[in-house]
PDB file of N, CA and C in Angstrom:
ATOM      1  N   UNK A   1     -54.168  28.735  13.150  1.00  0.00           N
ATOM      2  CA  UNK A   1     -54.901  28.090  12.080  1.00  0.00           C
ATOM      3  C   UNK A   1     -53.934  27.558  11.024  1.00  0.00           C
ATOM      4  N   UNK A   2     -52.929  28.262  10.693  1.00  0.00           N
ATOM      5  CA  UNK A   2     -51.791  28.046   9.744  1.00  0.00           C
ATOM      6  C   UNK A   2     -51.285  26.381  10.047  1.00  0.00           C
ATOM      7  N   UNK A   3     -51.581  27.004  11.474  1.00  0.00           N
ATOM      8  CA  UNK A   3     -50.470  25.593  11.851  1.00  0.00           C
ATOM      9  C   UNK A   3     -50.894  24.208  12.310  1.00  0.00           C
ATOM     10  N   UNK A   4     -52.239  24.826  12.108  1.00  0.00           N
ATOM     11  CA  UNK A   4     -52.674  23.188  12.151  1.00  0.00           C
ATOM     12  C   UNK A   4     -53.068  22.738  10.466  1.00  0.00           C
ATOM     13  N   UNK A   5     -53.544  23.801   9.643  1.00  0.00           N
ATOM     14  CA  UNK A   5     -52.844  23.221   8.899  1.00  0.00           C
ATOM     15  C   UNK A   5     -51.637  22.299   7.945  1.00  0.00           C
ATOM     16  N   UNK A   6     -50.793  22.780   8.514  1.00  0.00           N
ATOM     17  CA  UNK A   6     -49.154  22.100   7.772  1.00  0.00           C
ATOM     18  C   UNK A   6     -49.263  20.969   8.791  1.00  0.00           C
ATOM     19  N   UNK A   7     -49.695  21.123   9.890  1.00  0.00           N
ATOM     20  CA  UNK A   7     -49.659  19.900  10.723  1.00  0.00           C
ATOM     21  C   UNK A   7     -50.887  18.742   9.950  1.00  0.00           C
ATOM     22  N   UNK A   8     -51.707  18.541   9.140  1.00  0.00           N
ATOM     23  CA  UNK A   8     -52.251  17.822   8.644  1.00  0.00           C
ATOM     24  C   UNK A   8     -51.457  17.806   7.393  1.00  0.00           C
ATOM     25  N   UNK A   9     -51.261  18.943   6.890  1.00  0.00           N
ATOM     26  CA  UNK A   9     -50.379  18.207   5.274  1.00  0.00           C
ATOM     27  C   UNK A   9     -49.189  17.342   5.945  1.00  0.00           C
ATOM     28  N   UNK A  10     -48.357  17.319   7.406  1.00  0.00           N
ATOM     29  CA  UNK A  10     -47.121  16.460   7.451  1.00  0.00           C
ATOM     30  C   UNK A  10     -48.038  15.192   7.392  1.00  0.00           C
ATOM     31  N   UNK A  11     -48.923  15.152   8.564  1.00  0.00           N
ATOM     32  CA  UNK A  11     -50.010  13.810   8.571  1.00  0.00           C
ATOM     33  C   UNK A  11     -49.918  13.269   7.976  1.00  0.00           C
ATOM     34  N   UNK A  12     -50.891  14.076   6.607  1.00  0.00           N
ATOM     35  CA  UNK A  12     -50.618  12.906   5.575  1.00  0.00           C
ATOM     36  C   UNK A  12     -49.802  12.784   4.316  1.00  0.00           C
ATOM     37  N   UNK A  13     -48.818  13.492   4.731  1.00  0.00           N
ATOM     38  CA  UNK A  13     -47.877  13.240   3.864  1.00  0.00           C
ATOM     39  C   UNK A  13     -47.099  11.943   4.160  1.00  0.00           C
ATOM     40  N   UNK A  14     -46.832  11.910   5.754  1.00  0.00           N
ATOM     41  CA  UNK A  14     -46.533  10.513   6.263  1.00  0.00           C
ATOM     42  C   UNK A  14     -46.854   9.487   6.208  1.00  0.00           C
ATOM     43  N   UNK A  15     -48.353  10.020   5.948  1.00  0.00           N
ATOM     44  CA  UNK A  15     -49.412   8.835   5.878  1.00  0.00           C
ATOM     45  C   UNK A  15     -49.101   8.149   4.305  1.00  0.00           C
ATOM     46  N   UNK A  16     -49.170   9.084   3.592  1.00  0.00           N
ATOM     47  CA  UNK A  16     -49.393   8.592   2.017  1.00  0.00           C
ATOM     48  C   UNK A  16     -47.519   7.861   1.822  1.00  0.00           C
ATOM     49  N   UNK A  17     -46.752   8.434   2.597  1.00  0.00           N
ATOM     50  CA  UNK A  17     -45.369   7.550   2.382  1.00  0.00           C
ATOM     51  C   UNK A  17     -45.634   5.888   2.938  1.00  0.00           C
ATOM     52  N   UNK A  18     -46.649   5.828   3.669  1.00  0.00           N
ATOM     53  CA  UNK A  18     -46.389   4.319   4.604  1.00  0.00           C
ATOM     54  C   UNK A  18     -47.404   3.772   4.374  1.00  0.00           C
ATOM     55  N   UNK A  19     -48.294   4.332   3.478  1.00  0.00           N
ATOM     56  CA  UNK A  19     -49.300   3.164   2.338  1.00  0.00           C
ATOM     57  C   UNK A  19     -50.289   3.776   2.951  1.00  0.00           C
ATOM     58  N   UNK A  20     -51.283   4.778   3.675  1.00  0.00           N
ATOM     59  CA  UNK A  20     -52.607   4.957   4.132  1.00  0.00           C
ATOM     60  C   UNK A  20     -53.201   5.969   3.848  1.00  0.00           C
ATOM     61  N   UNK A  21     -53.767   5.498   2.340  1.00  0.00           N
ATOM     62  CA  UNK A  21     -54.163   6.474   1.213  1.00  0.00           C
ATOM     63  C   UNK A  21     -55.297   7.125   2.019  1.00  0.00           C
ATOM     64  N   UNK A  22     -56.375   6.491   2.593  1.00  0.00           N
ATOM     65  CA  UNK A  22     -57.084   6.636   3.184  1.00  0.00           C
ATOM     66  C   UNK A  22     -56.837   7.796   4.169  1.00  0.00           C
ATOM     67  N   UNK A  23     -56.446   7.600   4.863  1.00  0.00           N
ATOM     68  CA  UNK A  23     -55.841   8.122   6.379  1.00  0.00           C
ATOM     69  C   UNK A  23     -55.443   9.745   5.661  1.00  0.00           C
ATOM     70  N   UNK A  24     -54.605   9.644   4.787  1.00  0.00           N
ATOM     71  CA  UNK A  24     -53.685  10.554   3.811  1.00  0.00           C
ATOM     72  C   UNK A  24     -54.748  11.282   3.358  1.00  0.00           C
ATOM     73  N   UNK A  25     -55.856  10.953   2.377  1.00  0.00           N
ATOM     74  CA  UNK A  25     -56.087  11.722   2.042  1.00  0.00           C
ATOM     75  C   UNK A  25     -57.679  12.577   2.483  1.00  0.00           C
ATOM     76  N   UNK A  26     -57.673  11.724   3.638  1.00  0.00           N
ATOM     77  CA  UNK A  26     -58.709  12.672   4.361  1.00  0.00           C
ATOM     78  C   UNK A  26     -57.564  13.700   5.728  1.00  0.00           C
ATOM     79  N   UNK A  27     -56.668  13.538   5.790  1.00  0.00           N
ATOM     80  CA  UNK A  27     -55.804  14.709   5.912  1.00  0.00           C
ATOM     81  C   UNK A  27     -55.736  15.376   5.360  1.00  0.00           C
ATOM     82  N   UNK A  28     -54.956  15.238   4.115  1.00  0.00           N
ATOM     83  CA  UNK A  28     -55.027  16.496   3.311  1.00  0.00           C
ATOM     84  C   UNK A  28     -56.252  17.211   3.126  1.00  0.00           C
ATOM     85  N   UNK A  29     -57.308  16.571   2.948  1.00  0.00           N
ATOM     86  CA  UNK A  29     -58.701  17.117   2.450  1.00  0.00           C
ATOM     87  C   UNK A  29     -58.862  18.384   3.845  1.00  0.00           C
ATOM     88  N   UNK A  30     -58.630  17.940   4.789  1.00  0.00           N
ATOM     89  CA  UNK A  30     -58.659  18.612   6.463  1.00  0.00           C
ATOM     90  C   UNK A  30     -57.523  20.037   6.426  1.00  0.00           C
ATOM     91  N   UNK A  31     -56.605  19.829   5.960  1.00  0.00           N
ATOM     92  CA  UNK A  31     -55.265  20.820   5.560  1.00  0.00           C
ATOM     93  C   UNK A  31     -56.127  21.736   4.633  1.00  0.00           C
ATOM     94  N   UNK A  32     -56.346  21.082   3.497  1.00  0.00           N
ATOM     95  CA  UNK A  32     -57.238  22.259   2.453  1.00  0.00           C
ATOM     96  C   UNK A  32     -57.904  23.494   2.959  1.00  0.00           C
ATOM     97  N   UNK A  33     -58.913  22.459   3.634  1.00  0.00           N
ATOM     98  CA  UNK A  33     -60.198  23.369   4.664  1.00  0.00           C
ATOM     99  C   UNK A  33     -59.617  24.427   5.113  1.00  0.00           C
ATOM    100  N   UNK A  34     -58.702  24.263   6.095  1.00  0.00           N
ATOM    101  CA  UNK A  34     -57.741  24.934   7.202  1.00  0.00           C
ATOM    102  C   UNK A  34     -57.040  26.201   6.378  1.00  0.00           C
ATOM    103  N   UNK A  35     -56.527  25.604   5.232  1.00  0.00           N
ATOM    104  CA  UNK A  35     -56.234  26.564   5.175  1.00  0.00           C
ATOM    105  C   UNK A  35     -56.674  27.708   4.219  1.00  0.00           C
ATOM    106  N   UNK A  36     -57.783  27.349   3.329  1.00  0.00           N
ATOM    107  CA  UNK A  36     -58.779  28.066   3.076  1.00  0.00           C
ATOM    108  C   UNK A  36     -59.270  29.055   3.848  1.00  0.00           C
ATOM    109  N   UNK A  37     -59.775  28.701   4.983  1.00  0.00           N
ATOM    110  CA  UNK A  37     -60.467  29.286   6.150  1.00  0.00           C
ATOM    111  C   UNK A  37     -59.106  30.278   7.127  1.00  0.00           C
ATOM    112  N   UNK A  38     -57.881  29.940   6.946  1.00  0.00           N
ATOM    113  CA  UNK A  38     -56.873  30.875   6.870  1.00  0.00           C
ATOM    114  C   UNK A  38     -56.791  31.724   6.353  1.00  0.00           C
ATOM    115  N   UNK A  39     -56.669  31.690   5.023  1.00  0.00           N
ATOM    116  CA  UNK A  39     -56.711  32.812   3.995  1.00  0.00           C
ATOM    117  C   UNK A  39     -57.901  33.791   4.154  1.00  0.00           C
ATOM    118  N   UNK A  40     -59.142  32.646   4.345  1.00  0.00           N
ATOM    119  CA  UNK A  40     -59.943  34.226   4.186  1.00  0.00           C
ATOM    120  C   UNK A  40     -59.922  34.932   5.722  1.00  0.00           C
ATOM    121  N   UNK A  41     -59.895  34.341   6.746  1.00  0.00           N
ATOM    122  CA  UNK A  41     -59.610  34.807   7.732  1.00  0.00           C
ATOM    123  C   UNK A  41     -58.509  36.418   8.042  1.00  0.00           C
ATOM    124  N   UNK A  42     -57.537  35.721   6.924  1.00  0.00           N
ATOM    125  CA  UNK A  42     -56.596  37.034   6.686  1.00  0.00           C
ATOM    126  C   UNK A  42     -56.902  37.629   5.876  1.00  0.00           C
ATOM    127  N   UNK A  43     -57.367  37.534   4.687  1.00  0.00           N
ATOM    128  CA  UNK A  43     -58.188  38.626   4.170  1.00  0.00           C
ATOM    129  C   UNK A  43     -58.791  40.071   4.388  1.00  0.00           C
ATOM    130  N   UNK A  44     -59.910  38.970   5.430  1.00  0.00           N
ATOM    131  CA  UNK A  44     -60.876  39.864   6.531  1.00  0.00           C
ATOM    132  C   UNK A  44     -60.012  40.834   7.065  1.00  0.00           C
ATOM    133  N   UNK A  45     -58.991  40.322   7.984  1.00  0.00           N
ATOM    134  CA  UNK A  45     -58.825  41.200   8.520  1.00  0.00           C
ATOM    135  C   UNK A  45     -57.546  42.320   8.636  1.00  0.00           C
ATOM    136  N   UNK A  46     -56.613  41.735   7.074  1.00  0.00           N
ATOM    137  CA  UNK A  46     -56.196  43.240   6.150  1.00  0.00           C
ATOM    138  C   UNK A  46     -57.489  44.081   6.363  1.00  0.00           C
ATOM    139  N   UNK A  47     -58.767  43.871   5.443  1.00  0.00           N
ATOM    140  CA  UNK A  47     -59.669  45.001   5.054  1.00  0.00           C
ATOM    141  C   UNK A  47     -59.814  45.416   6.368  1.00  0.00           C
ATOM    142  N   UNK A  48     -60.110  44.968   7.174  1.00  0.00           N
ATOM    143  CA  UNK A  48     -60.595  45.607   8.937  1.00  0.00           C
ATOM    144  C   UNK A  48     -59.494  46.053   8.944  1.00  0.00           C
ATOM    145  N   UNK A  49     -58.341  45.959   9.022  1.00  0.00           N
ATOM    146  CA  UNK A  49     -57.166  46.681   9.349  1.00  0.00           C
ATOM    147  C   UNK A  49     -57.025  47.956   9.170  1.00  0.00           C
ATOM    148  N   UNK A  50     -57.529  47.911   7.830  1.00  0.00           N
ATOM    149  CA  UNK A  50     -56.786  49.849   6.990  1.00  0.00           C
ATOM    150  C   UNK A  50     -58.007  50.942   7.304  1.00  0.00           C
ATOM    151  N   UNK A  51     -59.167  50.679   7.917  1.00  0.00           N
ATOM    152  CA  UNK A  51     -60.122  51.752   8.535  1.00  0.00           C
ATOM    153  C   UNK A  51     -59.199  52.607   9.105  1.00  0.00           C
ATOM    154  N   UNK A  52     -59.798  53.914   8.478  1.00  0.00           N
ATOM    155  CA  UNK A  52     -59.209  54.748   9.313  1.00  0.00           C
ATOM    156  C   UNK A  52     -59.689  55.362  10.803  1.00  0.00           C
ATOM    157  N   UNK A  53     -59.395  56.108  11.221  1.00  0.00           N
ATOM    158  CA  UNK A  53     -59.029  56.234  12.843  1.00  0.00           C
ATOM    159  C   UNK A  53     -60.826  56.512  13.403  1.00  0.00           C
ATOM    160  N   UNK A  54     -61.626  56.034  14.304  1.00  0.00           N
ATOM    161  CA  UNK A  54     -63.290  56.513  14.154  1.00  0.00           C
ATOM    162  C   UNK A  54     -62.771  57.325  15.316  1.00  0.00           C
ATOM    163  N   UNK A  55     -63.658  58.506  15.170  1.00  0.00           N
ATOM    164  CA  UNK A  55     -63.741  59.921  15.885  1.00  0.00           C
ATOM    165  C   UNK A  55     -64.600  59.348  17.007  1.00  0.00           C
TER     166      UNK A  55
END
């Protein structure tokens, strides 16, 4: 998930260097998402992590 993130911020980072604001910044907008949905993803599952041991 990480990594398709940064793979849309290069997108449009490329994008926004070679004039396609457009293009650019519905990439980035796509990167945001991603990696929003990263974070809480990891969040989640620190807290699932530290349960202790079920009998």
């Amino acid at each position: 998930m990480l990594g398709w993130a940064l793979t849309f911020l290069v997108i449009a980072l490329i994008a926004a260097v070679l004039g396609f604001g457009g293009i650019a910044g519905s990439a980035a907008m796509i990167a945001k998402v991603l990696f929003v949905v990263f974070l809480v993803l990891f969040i989640i599952s620190l807290i699932m992590g530290r349960r202790g041991p079920t009998v």
